[in-house]
Protein backbone atom coordinates (compact mmCIF):
# COMPACT_ATOMS: atom_id res chain seq x y z
CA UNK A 1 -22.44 -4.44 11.83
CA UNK A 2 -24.07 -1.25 12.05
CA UNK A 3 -22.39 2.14 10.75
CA UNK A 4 -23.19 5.79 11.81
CA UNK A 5 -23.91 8.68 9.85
CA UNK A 6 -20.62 10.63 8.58
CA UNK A 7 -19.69 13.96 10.64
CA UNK A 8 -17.36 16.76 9.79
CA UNK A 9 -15.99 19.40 11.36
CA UNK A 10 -12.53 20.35 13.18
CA UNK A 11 -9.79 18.16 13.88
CA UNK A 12 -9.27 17.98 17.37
CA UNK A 13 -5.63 16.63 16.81
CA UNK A 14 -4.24 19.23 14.30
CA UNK A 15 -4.80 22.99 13.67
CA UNK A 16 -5.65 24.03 10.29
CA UNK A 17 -7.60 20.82 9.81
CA UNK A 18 -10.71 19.15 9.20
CA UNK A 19 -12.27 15.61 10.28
CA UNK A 20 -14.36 13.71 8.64
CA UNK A 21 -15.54 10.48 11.21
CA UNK A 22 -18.19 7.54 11.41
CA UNK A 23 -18.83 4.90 13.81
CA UNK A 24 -19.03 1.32 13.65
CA UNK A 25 -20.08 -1.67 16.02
CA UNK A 26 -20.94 -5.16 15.40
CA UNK A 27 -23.79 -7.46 16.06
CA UNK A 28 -22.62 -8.86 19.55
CA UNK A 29 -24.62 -7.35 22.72
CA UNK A 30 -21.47 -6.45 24.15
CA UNK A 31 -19.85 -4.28 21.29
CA UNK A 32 -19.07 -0.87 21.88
CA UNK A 33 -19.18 2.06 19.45
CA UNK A 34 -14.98 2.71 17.47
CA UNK A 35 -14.35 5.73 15.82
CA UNK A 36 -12.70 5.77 12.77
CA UNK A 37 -11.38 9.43 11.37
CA UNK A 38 -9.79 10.64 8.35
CA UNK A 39 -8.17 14.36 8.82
CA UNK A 40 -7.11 17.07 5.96
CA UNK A 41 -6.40 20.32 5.23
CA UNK A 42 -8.68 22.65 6.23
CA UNK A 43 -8.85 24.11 3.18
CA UNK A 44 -10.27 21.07 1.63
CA UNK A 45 -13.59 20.64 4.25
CA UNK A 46 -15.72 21.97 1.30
CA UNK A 47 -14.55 19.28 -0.74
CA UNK A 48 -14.87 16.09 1.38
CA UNK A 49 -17.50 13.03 0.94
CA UNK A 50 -19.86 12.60 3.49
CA UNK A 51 -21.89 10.08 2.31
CA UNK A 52 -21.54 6.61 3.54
CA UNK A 53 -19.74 5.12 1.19
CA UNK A 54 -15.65 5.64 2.04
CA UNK A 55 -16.93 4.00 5.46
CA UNK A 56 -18.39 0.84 3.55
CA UNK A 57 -15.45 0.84 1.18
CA UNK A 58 -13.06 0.99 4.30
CA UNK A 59 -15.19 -1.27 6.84
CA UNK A 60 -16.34 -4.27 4.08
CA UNK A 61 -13.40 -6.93 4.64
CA UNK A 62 -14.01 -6.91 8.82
CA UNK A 63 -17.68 -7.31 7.86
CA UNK A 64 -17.00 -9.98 5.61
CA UNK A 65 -14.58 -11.39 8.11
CA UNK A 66 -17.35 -11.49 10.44
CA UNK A 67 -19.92 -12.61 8.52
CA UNK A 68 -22.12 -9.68 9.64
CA UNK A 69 -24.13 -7.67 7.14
CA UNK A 70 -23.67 -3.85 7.22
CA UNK A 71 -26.56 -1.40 8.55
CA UNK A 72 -25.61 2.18 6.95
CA UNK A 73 -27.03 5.57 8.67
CA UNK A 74 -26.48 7.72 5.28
CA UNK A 75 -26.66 7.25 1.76
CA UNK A 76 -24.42 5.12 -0.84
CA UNK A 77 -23.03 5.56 -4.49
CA UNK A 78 -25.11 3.77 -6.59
CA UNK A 79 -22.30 2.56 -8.47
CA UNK A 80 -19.88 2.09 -6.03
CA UNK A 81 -22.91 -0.58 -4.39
CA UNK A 82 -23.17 -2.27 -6.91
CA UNK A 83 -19.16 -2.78 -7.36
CA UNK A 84 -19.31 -3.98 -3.76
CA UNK A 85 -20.74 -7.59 -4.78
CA UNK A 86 -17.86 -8.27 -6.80
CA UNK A 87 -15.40 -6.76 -4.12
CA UNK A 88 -17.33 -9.23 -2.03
CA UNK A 89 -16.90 -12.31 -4.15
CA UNK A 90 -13.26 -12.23 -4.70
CA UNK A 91 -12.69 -11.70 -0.73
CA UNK A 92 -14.74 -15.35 -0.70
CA UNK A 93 -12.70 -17.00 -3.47
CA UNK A 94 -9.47 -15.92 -2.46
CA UNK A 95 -10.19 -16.68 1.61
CA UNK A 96 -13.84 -18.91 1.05
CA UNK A 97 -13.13 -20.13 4.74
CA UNK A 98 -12.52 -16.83 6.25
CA UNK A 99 -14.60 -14.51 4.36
CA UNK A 100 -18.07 -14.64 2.98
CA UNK A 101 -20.22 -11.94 1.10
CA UNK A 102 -22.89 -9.64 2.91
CA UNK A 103 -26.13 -7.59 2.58
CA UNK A 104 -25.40 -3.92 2.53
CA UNK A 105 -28.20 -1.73 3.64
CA UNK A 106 -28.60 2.25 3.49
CA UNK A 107 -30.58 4.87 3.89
CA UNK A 108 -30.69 5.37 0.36
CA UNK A 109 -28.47 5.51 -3.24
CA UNK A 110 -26.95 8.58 -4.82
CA UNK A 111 -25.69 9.34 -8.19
CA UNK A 112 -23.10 12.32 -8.81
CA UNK A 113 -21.63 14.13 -11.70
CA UNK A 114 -17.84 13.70 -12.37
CA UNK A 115 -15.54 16.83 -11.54
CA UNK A 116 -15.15 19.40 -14.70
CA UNK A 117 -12.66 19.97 -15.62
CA UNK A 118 -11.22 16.35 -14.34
CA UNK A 119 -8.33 16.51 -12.22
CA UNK A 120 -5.76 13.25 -11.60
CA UNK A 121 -4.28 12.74 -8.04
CA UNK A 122 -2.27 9.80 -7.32
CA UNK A 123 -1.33 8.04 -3.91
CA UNK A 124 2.59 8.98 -3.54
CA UNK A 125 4.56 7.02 -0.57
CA UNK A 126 7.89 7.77 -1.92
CA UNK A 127 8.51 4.62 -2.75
CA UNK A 128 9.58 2.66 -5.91
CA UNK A 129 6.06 1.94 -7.40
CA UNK A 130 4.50 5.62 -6.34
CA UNK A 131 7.67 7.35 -7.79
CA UNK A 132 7.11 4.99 -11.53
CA UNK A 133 3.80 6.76 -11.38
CA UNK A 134 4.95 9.83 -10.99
CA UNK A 135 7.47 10.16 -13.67
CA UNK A 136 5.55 7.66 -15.80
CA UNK A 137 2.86 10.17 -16.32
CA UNK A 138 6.13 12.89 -16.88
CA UNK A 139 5.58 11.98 -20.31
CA UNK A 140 3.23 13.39 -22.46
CA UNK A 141 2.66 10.44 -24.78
CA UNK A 142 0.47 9.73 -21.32
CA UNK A 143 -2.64 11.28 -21.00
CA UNK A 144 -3.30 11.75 -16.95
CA UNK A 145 -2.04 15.03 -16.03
CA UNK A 146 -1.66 14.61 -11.91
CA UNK A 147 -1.59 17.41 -10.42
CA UNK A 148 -1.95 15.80 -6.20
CA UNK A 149 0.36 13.43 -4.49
CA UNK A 150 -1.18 12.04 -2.12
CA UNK A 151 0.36 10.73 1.17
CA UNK A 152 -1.27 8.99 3.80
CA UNK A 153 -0.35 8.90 8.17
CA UNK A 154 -1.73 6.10 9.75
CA UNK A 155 -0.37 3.52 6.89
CA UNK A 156 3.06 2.55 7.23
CA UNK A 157 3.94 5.09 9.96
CA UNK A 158 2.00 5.14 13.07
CA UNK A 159 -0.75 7.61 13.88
CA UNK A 160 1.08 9.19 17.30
CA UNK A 161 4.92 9.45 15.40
CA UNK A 162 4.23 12.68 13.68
CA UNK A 163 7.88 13.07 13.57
CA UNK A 164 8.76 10.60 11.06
CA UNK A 165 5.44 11.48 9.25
CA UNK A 166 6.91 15.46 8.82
CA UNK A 167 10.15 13.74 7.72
CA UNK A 168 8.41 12.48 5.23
CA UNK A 169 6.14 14.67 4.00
CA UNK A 170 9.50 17.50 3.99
CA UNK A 171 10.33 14.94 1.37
CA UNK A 172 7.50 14.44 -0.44
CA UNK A 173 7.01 18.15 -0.52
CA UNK A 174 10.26 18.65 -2.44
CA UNK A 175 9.67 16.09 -4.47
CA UNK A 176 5.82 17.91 -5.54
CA UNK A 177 7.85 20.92 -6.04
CA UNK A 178 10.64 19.98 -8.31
CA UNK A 179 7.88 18.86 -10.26
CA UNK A 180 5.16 21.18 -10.52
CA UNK A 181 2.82 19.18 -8.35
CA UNK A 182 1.16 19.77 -4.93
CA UNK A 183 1.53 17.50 -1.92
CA UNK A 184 -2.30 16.28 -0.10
CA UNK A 185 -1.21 15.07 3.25
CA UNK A 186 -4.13 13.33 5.30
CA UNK A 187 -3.94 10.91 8.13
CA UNK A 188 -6.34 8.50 9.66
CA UNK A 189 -6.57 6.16 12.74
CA UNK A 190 -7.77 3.55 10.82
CA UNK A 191 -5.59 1.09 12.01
CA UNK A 192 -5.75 1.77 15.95
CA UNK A 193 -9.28 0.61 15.60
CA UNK A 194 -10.58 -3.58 15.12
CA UNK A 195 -10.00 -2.74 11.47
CA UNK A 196 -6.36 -3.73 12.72
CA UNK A 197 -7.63 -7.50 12.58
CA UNK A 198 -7.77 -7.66 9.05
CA UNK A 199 -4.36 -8.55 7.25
CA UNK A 200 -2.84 -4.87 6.14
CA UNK A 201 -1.17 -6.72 3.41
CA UNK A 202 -2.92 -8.55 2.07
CA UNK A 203 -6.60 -6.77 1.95
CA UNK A 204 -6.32 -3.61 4.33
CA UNK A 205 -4.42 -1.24 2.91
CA UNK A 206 -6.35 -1.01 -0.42
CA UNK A 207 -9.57 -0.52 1.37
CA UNK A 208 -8.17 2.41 3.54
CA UNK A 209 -6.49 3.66 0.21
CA UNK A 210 -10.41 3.55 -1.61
CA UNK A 211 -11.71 4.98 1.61
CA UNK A 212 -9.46 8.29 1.30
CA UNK A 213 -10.03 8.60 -2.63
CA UNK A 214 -13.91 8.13 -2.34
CA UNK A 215 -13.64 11.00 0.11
CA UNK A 216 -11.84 13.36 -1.97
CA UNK A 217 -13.98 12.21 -5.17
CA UNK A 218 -15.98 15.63 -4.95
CA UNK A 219 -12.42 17.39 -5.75
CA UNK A 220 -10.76 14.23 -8.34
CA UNK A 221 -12.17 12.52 -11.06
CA UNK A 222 -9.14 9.68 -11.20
CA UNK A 223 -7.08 9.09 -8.60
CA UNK A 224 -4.29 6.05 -9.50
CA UNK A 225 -3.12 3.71 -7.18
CA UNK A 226 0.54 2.06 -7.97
CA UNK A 227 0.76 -1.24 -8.83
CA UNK A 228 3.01 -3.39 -6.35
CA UNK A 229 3.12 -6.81 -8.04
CA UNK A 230 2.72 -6.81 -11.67
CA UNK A 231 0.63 -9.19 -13.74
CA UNK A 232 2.98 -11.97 -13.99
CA UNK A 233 3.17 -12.15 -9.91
CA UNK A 234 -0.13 -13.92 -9.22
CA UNK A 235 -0.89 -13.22 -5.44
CA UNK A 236 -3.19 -11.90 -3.30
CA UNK A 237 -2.69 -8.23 -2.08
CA UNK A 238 -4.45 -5.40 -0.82
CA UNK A 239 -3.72 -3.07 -4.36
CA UNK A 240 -4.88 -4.58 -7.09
CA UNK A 241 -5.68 -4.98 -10.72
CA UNK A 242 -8.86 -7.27 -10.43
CA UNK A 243 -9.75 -5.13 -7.38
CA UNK A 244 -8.86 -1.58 -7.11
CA UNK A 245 -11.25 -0.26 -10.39
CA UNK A 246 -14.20 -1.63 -8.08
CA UNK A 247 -13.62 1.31 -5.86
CA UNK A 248 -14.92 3.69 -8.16
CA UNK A 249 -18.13 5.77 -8.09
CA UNK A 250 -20.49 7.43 -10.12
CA UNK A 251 -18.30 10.53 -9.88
CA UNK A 252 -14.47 9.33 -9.38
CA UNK A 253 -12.52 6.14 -11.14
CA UNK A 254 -9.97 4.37 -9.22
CA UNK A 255 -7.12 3.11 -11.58
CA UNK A 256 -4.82 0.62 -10.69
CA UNK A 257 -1.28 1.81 -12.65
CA UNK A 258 1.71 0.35 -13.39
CA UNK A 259 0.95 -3.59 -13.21
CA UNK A 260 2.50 -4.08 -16.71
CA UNK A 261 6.25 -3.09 -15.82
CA UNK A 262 8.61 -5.17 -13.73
CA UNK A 263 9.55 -3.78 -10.55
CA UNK A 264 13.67 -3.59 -11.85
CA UNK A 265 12.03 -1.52 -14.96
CA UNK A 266 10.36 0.71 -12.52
CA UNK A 267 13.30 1.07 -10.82
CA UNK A 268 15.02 1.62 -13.76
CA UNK A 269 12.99 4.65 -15.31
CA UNK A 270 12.87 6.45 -11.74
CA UNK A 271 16.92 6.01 -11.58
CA UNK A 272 16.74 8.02 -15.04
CA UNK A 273 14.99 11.20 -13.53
CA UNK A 274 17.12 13.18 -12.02
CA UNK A 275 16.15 13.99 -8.08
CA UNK A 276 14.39 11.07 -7.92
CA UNK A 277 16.79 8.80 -5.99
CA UNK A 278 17.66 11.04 -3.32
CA UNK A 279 13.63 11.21 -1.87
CA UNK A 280 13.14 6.99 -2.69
CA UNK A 281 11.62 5.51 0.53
CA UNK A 282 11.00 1.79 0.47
CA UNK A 283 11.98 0.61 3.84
CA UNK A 284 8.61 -0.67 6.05
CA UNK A 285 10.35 -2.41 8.58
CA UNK A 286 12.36 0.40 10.02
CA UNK A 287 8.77 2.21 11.33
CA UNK A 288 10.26 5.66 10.10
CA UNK A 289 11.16 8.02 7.82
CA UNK A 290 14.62 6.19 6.43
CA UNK A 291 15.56 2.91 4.88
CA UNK A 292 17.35 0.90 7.18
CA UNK A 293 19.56 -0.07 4.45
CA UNK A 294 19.89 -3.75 5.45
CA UNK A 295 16.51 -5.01 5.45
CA UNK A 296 15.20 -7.29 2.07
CA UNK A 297 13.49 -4.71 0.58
CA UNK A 298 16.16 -2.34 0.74
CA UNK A 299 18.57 -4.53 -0.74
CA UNK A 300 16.49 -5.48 -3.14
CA UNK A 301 16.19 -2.28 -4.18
CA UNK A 302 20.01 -0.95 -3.82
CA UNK A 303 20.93 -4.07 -5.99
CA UNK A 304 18.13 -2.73 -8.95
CA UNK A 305 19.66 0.60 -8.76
CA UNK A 306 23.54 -0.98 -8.14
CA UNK A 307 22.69 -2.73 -11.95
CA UNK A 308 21.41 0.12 -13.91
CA UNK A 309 24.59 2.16 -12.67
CA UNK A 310 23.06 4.72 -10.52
CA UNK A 311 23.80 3.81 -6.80
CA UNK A 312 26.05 6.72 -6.03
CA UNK A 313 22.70 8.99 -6.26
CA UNK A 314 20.95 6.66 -4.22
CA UNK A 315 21.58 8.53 -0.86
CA UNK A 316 18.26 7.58 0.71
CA UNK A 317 19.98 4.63 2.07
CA UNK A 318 22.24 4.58 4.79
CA UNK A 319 26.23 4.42 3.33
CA UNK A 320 27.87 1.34 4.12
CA UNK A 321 24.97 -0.69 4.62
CA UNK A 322 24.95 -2.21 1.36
CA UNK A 323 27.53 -4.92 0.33
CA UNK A 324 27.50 -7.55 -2.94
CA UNK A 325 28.90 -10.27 -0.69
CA UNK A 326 25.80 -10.38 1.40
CA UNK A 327 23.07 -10.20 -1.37
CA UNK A 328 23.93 -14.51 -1.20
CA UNK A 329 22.13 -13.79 2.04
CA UNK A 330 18.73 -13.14 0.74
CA UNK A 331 16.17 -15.25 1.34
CA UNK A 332 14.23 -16.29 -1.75
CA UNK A 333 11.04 -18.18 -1.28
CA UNK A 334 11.37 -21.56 -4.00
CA UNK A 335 8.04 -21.52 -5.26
CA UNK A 336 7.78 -20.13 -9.14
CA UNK A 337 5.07 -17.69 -8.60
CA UNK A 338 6.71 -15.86 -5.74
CA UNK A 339 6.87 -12.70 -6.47
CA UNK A 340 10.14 -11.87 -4.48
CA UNK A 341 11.57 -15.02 -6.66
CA UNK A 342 10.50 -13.57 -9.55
CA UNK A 343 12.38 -10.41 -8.50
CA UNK A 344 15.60 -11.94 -8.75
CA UNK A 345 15.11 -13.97 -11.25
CA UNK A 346 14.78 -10.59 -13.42
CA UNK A 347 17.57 -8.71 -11.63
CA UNK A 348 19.87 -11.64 -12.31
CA UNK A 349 19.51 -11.92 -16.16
CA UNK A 350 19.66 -8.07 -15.97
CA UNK A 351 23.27 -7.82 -14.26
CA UNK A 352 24.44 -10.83 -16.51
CA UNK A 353 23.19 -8.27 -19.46
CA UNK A 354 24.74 -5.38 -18.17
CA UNK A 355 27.96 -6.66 -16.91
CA UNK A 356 27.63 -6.99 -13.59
CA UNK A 357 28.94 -10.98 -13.10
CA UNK A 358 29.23 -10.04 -9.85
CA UNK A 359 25.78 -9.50 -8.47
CA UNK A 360 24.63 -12.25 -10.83
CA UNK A 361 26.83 -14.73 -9.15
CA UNK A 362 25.80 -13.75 -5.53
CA UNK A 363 21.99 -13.86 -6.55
CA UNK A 364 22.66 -17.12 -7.79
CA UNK A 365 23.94 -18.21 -4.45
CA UNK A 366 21.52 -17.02 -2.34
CA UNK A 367 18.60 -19.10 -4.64
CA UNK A 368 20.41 -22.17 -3.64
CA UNK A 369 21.13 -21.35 -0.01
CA UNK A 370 17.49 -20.38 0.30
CA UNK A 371 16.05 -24.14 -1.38
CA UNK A 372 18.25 -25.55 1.68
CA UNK A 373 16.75 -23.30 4.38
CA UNK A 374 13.58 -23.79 2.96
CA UNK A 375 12.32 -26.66 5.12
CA UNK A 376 13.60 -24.76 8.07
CA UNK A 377 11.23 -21.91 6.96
CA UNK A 378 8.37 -24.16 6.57
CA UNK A 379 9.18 -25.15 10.01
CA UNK A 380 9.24 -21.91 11.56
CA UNK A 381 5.69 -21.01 10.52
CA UNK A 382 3.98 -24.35 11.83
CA UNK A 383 5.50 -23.79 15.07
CA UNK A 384 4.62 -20.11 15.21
CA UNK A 385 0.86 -21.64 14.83
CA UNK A 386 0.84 -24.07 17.67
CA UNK A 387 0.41 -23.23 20.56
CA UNK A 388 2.80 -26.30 22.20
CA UNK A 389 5.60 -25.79 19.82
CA UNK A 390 5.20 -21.60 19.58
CA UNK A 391 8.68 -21.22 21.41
CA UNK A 392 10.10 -23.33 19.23
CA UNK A 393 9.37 -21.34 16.41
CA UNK A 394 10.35 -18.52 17.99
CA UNK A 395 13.82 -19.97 18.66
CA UNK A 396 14.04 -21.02 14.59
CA UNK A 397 13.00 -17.53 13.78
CA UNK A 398 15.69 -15.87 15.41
CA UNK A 399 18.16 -18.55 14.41
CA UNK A 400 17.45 -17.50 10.42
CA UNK A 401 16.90 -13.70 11.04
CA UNK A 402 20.64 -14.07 12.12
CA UNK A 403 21.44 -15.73 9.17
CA UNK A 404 19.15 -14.52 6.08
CA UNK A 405 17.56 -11.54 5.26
CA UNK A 406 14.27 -11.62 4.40
């Protein structure tokens, strides 16, 4: 898999802009050249990475996926290389049948001074774990003072909806300003390209999250990365604790914050700040700018803020949309390390503590109505992977979407 060298210069897209762009091909006669582009502020073009390494940081799991070693036109970070081998091995033991480590050539290694004085960005979606960050680091017992949020287009909301994407960012921007920070849009097509093949979830994301921080290393020497799961939920995903610090370079640490706190103690310290709630976006199913309101993850995080008392200042979500009575429609995956089970498991001792018999009772129902639609479930994904019995599991997937939420 080979990789060009790194250009910058205007965005064709957006005014006021710069683009920094590589390409990549792989091995097979027939591949053709793919573009892949970050964009930011103009203002910023004297501060961007052009060195190879965001593109290796960004393009190692489809190489590793392929099995193809990576030719690089342009130097690497030194450090940052050598992290790569590591990066590489846990890809092999978490998926050793669908990813194997690589060479990694370049044209040559680099070694850079960190930023003086050091300045702290963090990634900033608006959503439950970003905002923890945020007023985690409120406190000055901590000792990161961020001054960045940054927000990235391309992620969660499509490259070509810049409406929903200036929805967001009017939020984000508010939020920056009521508390002395400054919003760092960028966007990035990342995902139009075959880097779409490897699971966003579970591995993508936190390689197109490294690739954006390497590039702005010249201007940050941390930049944090919220936590999703914590410690306790022991799962593979794209942010992580054993992987995120391996995206640092000789210049820039990556941090991965936040993995010691529950996600219903997150919740709970953001629901404390005032103006927090009104700007909390967690919904990824709705494509957009809003919570649905009525998806899993929204519940789940209506019935965090319903326990701690605050969900009258939760007017992110849609009103109406949430009820107790249906929270006994949840599905909740069985198995003890599931980190969605481990979710409610906390959120039901929590409303037993704080009065709340109500919500404890209906999370208590919807545990044992999921163990009975469990084999159903199980069902459902065999049958989506065979090819004879696909409409079958397409028939059992819309029978429980009208009947769980999940």
């Amino acid at each position: 898999m080979q990789i060009s060298r790194p250009v910058l210069g205007q965005s064709p897209r957006l005014k006021d802009h710069c683009r920094v762009s590589a390409r990549f091909r792989f091995d097979a006669p027939d591949s053709e050249w793919e573009d892949v582009w970050f964009e930011f502020p103009q203002h910023l073009e004297t501060h961007i990475d052009t060195s190879g390494t965001a593109w290796v940081a960004a393009l190692l799991p489809l190489a590793c996926q392929r099995g193809e070693d990576l030719l690089v036109d342009a130097e690497l970070d030194a450090e940052f290389l050598d992290n790569s081998r590591q990066l590489m091995e846990w890809y092999w033991f978490w998926k050793p049948d669908q990813m194997q480590p690589v060479a990694i050539k370049a044209q040559g290694l680099s070694r850079r001074t960190a930023v003086e004085p050091e300045r702290t960005a963090t990634f900033f979606s608006g959503g439950a774990d970003s905002f923890f960050t945020l007023v985690r680091h409120l406190d000055v017992t901590h000792s990161r003072d961020v001054t960045h949020l940054l927000i990235g287009h391309g992620f969660d909301l499509k490259i070509d909806d810049t409406t929903a994407f200036d929805e967001v960012t009017t939020s984000i921007d508010a939020v920056a300003h009521q508390f002395g920070k400054t919003m760092l849009p960028f966007a990035t097509n990342i995902r139009e390209t075959s880097f779409g093949k490897v699971p966003w979830g579970f591995i993508g994301h936190g390689n197109a999250m490294a690739a954006a921080a390497i590039l702005l290393s010249p201007m940050f020497g941390t930049i944090l990365v919220p936590s999703s799961d914590g410690y306790r939920e022991d799962k593979i995903w794209g942010t992580d604790p054993y992987l995120d610090h391996l995206f640092s370079t000789s210049n820039m640490r990556i941090v991965h914050e936040g993995s010691a706190f529950t996600r219903l103690e997150k919740v709970a310290a953001i629901a404390d700040v005032p103006g927090t709630l009104p700007h909390l976006r967690v919904c990824w199913q709705s494509w957009s700018a809003n919570n649905c309101g009525e998806c899993e993850k929204c519940y789940r995080t209506q019935i965090a803020i319903d326990i701690v008392g605050k969900l009258s200042l939760a007017s992110s979500f849609p009103e109406g949309k949430y009820r107790i009575e249906n929270i006994r429609k949840i599905y909740c995956p069985a198995d003890r390390d599931s980190a969605i089970r481990i979710y409610y498991n906390d959120m039901q001792q929590r409303a037993i503590k704080n009065g709340r018999p109500d919500i404890a009772r209906e999370i208590g129902l919807a545990k044992r109505r999921s163990r009975l639609l469990r084999p159903l479930f199980k069902v459902k994904e065999r049958c989506l992977k065979s090819v004879k019995l696909y409409r079958l599991g397409v028939m059992l997937e819309r029978f429980l979407a009208k009947r769980c939420l999940s």
